[in-house]
Protein backbone atom coordinates (compact mmCIF):
# COMPACT_ATOMS: atom_id res chain seq x y z
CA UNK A 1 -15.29 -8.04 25.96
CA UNK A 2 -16.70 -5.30 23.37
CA UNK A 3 -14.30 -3.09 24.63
CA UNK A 4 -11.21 -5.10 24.55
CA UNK A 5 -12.30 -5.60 20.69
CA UNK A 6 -12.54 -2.01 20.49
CA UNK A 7 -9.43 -0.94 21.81
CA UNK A 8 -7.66 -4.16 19.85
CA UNK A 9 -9.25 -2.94 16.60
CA UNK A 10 -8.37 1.09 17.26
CA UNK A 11 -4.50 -0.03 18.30
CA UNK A 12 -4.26 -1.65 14.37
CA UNK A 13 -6.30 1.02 12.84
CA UNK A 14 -3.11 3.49 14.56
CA UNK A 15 -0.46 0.95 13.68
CA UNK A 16 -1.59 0.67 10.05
CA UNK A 17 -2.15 4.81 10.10
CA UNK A 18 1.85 4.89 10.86
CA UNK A 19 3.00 1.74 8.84
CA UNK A 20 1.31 4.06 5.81
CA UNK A 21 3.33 6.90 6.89
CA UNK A 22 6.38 4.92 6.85
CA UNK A 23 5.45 3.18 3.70
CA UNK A 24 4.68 6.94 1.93
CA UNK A 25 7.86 8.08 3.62
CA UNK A 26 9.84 5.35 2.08
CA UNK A 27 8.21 5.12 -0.90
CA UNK A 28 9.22 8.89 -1.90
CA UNK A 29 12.82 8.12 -1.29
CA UNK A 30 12.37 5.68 -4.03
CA UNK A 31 12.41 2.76 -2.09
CA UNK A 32 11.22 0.05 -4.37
CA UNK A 33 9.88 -2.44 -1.95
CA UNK A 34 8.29 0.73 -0.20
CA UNK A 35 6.49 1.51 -3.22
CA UNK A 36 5.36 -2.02 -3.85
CA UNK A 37 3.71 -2.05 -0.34
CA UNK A 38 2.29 1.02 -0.79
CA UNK A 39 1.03 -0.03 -4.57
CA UNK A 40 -0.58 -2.91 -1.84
CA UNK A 41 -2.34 -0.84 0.48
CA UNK A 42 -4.58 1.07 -2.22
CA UNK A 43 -5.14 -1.69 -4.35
CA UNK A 44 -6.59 -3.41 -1.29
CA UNK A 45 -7.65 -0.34 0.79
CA UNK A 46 -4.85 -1.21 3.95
CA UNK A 47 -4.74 2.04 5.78
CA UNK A 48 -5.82 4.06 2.67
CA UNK A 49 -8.90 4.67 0.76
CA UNK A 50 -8.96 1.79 -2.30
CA UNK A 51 -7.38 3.53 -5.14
CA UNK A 52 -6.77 1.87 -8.49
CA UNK A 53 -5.13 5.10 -9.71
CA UNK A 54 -2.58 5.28 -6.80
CA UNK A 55 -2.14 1.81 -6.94
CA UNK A 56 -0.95 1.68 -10.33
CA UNK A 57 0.91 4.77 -9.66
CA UNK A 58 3.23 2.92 -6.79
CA UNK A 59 3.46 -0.57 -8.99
CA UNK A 60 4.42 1.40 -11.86
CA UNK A 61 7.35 3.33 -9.77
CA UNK A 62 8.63 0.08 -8.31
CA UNK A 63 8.47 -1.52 -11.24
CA UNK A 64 10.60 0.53 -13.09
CA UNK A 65 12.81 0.12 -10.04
CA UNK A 66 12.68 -3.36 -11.21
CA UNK A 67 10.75 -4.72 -8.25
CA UNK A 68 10.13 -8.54 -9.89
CA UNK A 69 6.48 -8.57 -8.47
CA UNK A 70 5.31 -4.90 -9.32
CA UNK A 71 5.24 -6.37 -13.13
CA UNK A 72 3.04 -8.70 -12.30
CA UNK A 73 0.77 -6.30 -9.96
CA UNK A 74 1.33 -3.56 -12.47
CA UNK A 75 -0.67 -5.77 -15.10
CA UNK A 76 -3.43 -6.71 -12.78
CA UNK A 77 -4.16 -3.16 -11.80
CA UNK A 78 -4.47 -1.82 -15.67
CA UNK A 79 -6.94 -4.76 -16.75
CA UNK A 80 -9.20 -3.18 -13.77
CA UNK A 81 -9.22 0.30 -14.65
C-alpha cells in the first residue's frame, strides 16, 4: 500500500514538474492565462518554491494583459509583502 502511495505521489510531483514547464513556457510567450497560473503556483507553492515576489511578478504581467482575476490576485499579493 505505502508504495502505491509513493509511486501515486512521485507520478504528480512529475506531472506538476512539467505542467510548470508548460506554464513558464507559456507564460513567456505572454500568454495571459499562462501567467495567471503561474502567478498561482508561487503564491501557493504548486510545483515551485512559494514566492511572493514571483507571484506578483506573473499577476502583474497578466494583469496588464488584462486578465480580469490577476487584479484581484495582484492586490492580495502586495498587502502580503
Amino acid at each position: 500500500m505505502k508504495i502505491g502511495i509513493m509511486a501515486d505521489t512521485h507520478d504528480n510531483m512529475v506531472n506538476m514538474e512539467k505542467a510548470i514547464d508548460w506554464l513558464n513556457n507559456a507564460a513567456h510567450l505572454w500568454d495571459k492565462d499562462a501567467q495567471y497560473w503561474l502567478g498561482m503556483a508561487y503564491l501557493k507553492g504548486y510545483g515551485v518554491g512559494k514566492d511572493l515576489i514571483q507571484a506578483y511578478k506573473w499577476f502583474n504581467l497578466a494583469a496588464s494583459s488584462a486578465h480580469e482575476d490577476a487584479h484581484m490576485m495582484l492586490a492580495a499579493v502586495a498587502v502580503q509583502i
